[in-house]
C-alpha atoms as a PDB file:
ATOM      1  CA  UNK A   1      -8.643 -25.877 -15.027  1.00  0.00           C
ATOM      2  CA  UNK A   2      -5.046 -24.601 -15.336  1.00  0.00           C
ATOM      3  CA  UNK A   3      -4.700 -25.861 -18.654  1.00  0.00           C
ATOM      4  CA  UNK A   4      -4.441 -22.720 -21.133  1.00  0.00           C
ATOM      5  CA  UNK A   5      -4.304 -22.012 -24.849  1.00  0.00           C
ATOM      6  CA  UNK A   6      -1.497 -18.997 -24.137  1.00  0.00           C
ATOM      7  CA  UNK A   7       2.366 -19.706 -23.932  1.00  0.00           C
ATOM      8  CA  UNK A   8       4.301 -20.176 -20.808  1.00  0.00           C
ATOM      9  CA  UNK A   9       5.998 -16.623 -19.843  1.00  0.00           C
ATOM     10  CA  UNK A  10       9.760 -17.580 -18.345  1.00  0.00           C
ATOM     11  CA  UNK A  11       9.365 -15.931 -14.559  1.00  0.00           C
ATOM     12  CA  UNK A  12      12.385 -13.236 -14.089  1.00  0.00           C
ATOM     13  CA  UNK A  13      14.066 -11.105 -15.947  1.00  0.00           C
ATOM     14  CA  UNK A  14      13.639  -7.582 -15.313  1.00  0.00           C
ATOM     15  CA  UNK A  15      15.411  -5.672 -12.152  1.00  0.00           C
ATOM     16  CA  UNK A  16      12.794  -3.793  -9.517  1.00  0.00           C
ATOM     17  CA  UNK A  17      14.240  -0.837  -9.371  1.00  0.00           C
ATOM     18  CA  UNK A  18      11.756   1.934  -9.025  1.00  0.00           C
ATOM     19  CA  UNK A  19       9.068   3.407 -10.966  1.00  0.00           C
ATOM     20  CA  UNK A  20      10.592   5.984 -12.992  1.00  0.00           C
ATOM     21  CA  UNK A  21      14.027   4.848 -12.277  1.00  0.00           C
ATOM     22  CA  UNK A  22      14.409   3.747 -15.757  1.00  0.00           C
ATOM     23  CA  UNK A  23      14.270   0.169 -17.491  1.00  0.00           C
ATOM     24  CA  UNK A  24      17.212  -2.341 -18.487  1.00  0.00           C
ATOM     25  CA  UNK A  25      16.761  -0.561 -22.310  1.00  0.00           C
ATOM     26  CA  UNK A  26      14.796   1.944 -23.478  1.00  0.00           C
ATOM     27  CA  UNK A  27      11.006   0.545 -24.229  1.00  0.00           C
ATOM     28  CA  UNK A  28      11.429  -2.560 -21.794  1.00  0.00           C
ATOM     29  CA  UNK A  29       8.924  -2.744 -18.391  1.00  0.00           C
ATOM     30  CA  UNK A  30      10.682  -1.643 -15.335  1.00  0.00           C
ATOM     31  CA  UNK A  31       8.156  -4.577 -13.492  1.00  0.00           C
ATOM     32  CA  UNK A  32       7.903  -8.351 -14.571  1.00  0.00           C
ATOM     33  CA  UNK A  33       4.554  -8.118 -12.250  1.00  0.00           C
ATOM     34  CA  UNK A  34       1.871  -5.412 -11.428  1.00  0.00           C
ATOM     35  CA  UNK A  35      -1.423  -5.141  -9.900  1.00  0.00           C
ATOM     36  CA  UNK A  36      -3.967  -2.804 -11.339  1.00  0.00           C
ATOM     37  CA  UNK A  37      -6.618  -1.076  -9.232  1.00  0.00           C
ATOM     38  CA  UNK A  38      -9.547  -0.177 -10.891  1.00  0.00           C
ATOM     39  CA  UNK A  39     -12.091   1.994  -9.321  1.00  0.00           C
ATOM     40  CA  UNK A  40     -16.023   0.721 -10.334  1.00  0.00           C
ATOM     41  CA  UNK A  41     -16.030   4.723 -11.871  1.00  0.00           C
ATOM     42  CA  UNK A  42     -13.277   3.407 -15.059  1.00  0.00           C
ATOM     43  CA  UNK A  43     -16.149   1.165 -16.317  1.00  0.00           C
ATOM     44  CA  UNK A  44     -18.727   3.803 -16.474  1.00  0.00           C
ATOM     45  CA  UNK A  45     -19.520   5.609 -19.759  1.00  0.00           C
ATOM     46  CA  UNK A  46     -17.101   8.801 -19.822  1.00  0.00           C
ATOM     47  CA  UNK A  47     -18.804  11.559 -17.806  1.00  0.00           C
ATOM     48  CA  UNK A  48     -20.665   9.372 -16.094  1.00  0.00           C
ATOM     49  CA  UNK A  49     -20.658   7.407 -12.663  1.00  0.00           C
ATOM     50  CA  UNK A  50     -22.600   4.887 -13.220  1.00  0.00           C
ATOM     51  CA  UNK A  51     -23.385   1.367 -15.407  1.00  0.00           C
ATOM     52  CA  UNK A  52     -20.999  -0.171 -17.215  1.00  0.00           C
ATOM     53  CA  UNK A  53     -19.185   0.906 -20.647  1.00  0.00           C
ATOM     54  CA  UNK A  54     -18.075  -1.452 -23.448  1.00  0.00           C
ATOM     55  CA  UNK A  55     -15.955   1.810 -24.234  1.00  0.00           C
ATOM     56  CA  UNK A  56     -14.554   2.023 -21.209  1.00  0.00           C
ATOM     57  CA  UNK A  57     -13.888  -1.644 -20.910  1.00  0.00           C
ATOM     58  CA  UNK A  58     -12.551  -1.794 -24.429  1.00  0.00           C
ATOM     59  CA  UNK A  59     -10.170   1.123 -23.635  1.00  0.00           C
ATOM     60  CA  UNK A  60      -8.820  -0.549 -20.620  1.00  0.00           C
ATOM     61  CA  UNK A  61      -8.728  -4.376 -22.259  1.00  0.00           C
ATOM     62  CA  UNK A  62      -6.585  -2.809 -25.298  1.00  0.00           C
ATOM     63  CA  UNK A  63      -4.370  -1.366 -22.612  1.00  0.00           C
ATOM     64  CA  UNK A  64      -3.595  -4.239 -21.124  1.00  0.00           C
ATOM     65  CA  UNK A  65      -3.388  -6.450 -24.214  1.00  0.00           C
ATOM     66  CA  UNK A  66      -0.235  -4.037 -24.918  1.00  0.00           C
ATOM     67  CA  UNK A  67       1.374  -4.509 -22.070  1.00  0.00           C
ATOM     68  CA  UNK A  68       1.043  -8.494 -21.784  1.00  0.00           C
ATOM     69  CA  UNK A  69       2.314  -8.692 -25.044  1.00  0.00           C
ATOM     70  CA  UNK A  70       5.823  -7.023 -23.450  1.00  0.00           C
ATOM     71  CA  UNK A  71       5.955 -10.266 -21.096  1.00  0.00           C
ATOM     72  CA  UNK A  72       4.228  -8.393 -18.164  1.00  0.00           C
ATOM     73  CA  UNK A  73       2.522 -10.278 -15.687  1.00  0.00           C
ATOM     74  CA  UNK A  74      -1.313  -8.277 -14.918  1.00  0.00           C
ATOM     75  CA  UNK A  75      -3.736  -8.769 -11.856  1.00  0.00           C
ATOM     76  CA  UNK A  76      -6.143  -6.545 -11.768  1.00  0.00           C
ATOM     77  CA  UNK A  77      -8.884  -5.553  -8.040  1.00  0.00           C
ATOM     78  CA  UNK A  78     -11.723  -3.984  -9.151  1.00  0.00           C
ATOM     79  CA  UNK A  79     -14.092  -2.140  -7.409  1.00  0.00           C
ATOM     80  CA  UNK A  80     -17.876  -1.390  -7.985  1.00  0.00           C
ATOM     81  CA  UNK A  81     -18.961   1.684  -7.161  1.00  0.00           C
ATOM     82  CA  UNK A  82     -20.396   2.302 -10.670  1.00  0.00           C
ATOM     83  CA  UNK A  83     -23.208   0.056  -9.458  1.00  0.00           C
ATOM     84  CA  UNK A  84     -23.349   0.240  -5.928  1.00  0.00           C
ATOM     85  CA  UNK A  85     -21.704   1.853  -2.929  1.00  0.00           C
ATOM     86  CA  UNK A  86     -22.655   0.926   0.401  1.00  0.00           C
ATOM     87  CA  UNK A  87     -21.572   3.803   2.149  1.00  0.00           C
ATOM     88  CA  UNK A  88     -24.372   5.864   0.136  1.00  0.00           C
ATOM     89  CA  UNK A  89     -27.404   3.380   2.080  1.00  0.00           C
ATOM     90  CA  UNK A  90     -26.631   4.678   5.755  1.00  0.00           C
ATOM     91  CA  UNK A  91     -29.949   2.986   6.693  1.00  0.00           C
ATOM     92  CA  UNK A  92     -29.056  -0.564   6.032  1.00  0.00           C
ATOM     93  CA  UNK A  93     -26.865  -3.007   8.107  1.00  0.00           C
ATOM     94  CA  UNK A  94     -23.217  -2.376   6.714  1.00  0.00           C
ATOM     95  CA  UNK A  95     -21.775  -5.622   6.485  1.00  0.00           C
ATOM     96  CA  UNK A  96     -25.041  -5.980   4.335  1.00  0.00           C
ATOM     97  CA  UNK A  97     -24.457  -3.309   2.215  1.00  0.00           C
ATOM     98  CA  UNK A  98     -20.840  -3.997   1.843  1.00  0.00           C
ATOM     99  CA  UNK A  99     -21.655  -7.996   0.660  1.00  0.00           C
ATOM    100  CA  UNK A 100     -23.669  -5.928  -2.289  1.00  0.00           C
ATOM    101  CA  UNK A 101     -21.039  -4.209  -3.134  1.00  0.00           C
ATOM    102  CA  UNK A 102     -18.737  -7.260  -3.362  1.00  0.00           C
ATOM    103  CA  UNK A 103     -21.088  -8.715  -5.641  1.00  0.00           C
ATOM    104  CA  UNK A 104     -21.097  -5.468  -7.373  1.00  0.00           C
ATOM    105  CA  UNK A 105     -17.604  -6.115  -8.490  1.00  0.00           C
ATOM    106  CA  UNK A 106     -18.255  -9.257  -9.627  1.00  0.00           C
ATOM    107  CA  UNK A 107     -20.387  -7.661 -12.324  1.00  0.00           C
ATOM    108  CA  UNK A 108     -17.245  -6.051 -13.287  1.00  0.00           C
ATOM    109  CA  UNK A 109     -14.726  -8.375 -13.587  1.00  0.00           C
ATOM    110  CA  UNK A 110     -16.675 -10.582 -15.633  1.00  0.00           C
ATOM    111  CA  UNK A 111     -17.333  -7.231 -17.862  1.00  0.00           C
ATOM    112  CA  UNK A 112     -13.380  -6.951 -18.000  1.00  0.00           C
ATOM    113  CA  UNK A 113     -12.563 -10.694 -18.886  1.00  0.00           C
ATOM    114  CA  UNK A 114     -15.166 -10.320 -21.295  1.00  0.00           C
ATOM    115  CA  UNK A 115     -13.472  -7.414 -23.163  1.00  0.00           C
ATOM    116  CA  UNK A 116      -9.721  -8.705 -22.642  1.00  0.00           C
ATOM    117  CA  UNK A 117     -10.862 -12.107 -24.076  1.00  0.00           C
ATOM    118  CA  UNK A 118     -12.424 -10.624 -27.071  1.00  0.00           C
ATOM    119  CA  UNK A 119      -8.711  -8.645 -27.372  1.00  0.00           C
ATOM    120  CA  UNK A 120      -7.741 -12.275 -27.344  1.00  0.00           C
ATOM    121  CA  UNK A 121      -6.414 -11.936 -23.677  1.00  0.00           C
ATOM    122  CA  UNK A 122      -6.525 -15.150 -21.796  1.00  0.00           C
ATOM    123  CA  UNK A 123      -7.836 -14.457 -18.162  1.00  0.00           C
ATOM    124  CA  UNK A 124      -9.432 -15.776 -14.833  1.00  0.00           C
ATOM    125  CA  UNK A 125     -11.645 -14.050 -12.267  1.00  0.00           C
ATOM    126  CA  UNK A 126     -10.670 -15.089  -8.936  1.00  0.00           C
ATOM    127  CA  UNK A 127     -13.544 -14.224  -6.010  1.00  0.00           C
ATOM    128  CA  UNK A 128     -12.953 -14.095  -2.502  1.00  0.00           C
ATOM    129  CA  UNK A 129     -16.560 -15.311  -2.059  1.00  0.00           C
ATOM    130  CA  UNK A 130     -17.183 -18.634  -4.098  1.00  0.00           C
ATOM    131  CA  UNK A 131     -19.261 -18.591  -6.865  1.00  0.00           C
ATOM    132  CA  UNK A 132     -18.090 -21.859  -8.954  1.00  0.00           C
ATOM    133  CA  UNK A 133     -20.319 -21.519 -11.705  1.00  0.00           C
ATOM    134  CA  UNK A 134     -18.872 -18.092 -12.856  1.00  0.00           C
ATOM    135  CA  UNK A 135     -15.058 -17.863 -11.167  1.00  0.00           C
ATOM    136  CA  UNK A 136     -12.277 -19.602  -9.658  1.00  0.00           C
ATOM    137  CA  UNK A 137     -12.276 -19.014  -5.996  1.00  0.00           C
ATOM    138  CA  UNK A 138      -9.294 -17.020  -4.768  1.00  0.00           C
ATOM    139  CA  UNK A 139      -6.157 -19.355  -4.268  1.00  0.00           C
ATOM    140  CA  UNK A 140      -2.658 -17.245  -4.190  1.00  0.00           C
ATOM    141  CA  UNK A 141      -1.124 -19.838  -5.719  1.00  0.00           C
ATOM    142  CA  UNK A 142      -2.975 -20.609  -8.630  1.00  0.00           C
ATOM    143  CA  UNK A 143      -3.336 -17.032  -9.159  1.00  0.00           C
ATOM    144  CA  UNK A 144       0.392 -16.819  -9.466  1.00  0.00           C
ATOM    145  CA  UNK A 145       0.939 -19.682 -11.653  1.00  0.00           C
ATOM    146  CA  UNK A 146      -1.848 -18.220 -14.018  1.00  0.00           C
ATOM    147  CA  UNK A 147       0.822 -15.370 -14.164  1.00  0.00           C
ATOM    148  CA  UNK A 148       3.216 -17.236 -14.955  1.00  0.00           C
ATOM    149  CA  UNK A 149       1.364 -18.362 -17.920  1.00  0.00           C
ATOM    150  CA  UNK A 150       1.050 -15.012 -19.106  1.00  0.00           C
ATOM    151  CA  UNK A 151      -2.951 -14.740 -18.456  1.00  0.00           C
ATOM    152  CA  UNK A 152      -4.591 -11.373 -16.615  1.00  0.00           C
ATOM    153  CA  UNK A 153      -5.674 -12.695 -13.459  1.00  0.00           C
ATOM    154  CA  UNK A 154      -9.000 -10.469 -12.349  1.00  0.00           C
ATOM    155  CA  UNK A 155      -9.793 -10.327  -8.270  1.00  0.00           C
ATOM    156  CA  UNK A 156     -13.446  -9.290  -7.484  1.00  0.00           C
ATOM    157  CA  UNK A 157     -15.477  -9.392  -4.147  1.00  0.00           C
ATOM    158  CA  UNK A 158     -12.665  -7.642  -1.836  1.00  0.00           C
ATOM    159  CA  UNK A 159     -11.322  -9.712   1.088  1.00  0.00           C
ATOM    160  CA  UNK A 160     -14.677 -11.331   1.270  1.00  0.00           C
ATOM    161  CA  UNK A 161     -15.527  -9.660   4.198  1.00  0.00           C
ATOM    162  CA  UNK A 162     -17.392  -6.231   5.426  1.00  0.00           C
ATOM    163  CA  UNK A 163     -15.882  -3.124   6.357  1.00  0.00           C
ATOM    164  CA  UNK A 164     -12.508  -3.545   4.135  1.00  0.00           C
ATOM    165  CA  UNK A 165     -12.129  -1.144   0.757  1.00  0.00           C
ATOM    166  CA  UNK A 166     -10.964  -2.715  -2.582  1.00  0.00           C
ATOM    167  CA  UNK A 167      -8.023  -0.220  -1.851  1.00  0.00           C
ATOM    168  CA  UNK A 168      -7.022  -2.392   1.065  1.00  0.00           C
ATOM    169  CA  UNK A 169      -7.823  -5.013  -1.006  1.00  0.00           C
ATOM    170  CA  UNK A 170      -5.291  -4.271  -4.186  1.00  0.00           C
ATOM    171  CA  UNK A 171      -2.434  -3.664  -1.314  1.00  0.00           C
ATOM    172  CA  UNK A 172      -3.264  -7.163  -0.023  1.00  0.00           C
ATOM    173  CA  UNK A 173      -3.428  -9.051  -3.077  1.00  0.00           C
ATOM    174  CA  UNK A 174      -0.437  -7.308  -4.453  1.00  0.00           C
ATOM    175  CA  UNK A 175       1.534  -8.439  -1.656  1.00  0.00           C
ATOM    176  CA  UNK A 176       0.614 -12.287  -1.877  1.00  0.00           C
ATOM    177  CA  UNK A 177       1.312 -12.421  -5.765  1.00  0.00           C
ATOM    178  CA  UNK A 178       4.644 -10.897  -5.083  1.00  0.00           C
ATOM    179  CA  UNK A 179       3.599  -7.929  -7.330  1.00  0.00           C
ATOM    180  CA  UNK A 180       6.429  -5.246  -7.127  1.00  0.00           C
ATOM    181  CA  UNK A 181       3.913  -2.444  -7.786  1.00  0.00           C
ATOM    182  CA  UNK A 182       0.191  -1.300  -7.675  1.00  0.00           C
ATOM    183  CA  UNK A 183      -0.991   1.001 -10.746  1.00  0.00           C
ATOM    184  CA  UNK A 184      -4.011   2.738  -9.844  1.00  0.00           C
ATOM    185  CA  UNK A 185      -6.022   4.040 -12.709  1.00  0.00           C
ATOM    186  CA  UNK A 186      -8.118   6.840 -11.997  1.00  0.00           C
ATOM    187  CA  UNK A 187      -9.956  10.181 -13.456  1.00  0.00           C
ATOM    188  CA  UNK A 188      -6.870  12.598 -13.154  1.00  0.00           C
ATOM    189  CA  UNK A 189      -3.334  12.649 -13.808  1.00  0.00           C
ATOM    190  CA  UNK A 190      -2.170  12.103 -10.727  1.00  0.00           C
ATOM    191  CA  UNK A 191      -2.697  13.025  -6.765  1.00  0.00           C
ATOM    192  CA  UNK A 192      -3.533  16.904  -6.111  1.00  0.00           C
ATOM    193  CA  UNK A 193      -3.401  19.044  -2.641  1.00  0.00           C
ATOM    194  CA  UNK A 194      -7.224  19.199  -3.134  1.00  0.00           C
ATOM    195  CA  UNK A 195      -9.812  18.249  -5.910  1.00  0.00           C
ATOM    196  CA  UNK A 196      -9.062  19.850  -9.427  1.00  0.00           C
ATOM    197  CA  UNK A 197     -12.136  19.559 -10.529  1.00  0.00           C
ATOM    198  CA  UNK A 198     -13.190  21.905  -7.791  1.00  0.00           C
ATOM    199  CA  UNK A 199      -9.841  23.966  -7.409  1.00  0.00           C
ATOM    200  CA  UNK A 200      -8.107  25.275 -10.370  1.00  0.00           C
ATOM    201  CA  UNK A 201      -5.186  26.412  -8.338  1.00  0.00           C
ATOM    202  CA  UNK A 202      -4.698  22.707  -7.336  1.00  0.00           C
ATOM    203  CA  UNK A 203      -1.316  21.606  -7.095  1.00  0.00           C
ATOM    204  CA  UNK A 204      -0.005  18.595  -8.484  1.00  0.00           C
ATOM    205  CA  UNK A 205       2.082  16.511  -6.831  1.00  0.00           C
ATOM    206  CA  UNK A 206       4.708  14.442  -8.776  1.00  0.00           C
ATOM    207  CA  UNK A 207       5.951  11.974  -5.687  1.00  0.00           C
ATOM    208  CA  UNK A 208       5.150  11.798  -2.166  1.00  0.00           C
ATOM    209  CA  UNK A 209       6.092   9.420   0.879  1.00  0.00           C
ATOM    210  CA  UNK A 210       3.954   7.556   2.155  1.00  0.00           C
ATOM    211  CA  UNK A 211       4.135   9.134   5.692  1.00  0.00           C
ATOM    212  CA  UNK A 212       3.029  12.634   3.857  1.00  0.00           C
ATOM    213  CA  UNK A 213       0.274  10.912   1.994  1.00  0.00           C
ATOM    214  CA  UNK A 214      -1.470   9.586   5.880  1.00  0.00           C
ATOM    215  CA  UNK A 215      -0.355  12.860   7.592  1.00  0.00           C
ATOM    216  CA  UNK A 216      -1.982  14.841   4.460  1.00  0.00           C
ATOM    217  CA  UNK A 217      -4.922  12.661   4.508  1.00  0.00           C
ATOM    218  CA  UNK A 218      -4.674  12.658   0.997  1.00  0.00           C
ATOM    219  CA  UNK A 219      -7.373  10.323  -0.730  1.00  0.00           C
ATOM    220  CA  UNK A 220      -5.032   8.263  -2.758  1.00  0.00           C
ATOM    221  CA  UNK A 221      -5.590   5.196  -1.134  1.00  0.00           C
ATOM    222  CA  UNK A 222      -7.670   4.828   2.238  1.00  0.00           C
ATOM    223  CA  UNK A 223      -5.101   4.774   5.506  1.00  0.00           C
ATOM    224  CA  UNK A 224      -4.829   0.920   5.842  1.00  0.00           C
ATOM    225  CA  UNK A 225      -3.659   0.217   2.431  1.00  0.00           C
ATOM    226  CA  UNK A 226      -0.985   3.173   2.404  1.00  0.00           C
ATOM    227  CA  UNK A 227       0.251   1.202   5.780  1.00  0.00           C
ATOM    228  CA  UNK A 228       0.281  -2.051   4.371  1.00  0.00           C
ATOM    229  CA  UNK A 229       2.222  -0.597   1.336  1.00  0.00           C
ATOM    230  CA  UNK A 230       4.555   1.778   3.421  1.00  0.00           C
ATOM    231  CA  UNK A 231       5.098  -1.388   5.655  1.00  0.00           C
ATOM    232  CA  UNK A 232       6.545  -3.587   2.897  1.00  0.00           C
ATOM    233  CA  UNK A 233       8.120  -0.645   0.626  1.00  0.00           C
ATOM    234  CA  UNK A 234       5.043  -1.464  -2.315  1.00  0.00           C
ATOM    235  CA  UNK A 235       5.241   1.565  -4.866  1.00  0.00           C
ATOM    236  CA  UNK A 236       1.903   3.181  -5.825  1.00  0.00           C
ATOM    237  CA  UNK A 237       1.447   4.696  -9.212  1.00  0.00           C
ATOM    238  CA  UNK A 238      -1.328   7.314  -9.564  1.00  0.00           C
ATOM    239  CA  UNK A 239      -2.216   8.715 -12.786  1.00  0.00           C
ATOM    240  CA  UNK A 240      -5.109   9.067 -15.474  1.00  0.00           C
ATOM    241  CA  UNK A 241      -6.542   5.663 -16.725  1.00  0.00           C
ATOM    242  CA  UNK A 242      -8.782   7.235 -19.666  1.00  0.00           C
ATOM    243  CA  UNK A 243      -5.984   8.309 -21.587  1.00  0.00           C
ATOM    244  CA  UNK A 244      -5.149   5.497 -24.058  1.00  0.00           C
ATOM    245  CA  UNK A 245      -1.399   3.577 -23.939  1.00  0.00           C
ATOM    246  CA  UNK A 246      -0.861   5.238 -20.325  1.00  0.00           C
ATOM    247  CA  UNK A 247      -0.468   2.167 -18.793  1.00  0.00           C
ATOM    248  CA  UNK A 248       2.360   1.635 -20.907  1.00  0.00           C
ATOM    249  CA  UNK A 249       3.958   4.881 -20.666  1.00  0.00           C
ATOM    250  CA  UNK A 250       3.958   4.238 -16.805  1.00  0.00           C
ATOM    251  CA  UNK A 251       5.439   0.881 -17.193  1.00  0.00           C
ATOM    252  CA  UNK A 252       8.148   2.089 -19.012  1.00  0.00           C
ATOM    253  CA  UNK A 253       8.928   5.075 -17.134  1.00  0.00           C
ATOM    254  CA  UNK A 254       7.472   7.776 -18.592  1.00  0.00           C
ATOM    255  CA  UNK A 255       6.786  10.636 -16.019  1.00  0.00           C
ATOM    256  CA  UNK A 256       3.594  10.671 -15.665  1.00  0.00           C
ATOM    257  CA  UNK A 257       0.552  10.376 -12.637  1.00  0.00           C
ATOM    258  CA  UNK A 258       2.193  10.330  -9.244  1.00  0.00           C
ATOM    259  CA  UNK A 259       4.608   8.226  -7.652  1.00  0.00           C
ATOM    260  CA  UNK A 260       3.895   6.928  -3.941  1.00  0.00           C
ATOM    261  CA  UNK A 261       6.904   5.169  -2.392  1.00  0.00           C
ATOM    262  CA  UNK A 262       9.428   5.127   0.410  1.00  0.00           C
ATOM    263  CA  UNK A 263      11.273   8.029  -0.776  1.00  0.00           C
ATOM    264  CA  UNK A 264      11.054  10.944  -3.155  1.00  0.00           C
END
């Protein structure tokens, strides 16, 4: 199974020094690894929340095609609110209802592998819950040597269990790859005192400590994944998925979204 069209990628090489803290030269990823978080709403038509997009797949799989071809390694947590949410069925059991939405992201991460293949990405989807027929099952290891080959490595179904977020998630899986920094695409440009759709006078915040993010309660990422980040100095990168080549710009330290981290 490990055997792979796509050339080896030599591990090392660039220095983790920071989002925004500038690359070895100008153009060159300041990370050799990431993990993108996708929220289920980036694979929903634009303007909508729900179903799944081949534009909005397409946009993201031509982001990432860009920057694997600089050498950087991609894993990706998706979520699946764009076809369910358990939160929104108070009336069922919640582990229940959180198992659906597991499966929910399944849906996907195969819709994402589909799209980066057809960019002529090589990729796996790993799943915390087995499903052999479909995905590898989650193995840290062979996630990390897929890396290493230079293939996007795609994480559905959470931790496998109820009541955890694919935010906690992304932190988690980040920090067994040895990822030196989550991306998290979302709708906006980066992390606001309070909603901009709703307040014009929103400010924006360009970087914030963790500790101000949990005493805030800002909803960048839900309390336990800002600790497990804050606990092992992970950056966080906030900033506006939809907007072609962003992904890029943030990788090579363009100053854009928000920047999360263990000082300003």
């Amino acid at each position: 199974m490990d055997q792979i069209e796509a050339g080896e990628v030599e591990s090392g090489g660039f220095e983790s020094t920071g989002l925004g803290s500038g690359a070895t030269r100008p153009g060159e990823p300041l990370y050799q690894r990431i993990l993108l978080k996708l929220s289920g709403d980036a694979f929903a038509p634009p303007g909508q929340g729900f179903g799944i997009s081949a534009e909005s797949t397409g946009l993201m799989a031509r982001q990432l095609r860009d920057i694997v071809s600089m050498g950087v390694q991609v894993a990706v947590v998706v979520g699946g609110g764009n076809i369910w949410r358990g939160r929104q069925a108070p009336q069922m059991d919640r582990a229940r209802a959180d198992y659906m939405g597991m499966l929910a992201t399944v849906m996907n991460a195969l819709a994402l592998q589909d799209a980066l293949e057809k960019e002529g990405v090589h990729t796996r989807v790993q799943t915390a819950i087995q499903m052999a027929q479909i995905a590898e099952p989650y193995i840290p290891l062979r996630a990390i040597r897929h890396l290493e080959k230079g293939l996007v490595v795609i994480f559905a179904c959470g931790m496998g269990v109820p009541f955890f977020s694919t935010d906690t998630t992304a932190a988690q899986r980040a920090l067994e790859i040895k990822a030196e920094a989550i991306l998290k695409g979302t709708k906006v440009d980066g992390v606001y005192d309070s909603d901009p759709n709703l307040n014009p006078n929103a400010v924006k915040f360009d970087t914030l400590e963790y500790i101000e993010v949990l005493k805030r309660g800002l909803t960048v990422m839900d309390a336990t994944a800002i600790s497990l980040c804050m606990e092992n100095d992970l950056p966080i990168l906030v900033f506006d998925l939809r907007k072609e080549g962003n992904i890029k710009r943030a990788l090579v330290g363009e100053r854009i979204g928000t920047l999360v981290s263990s000082a300003p």
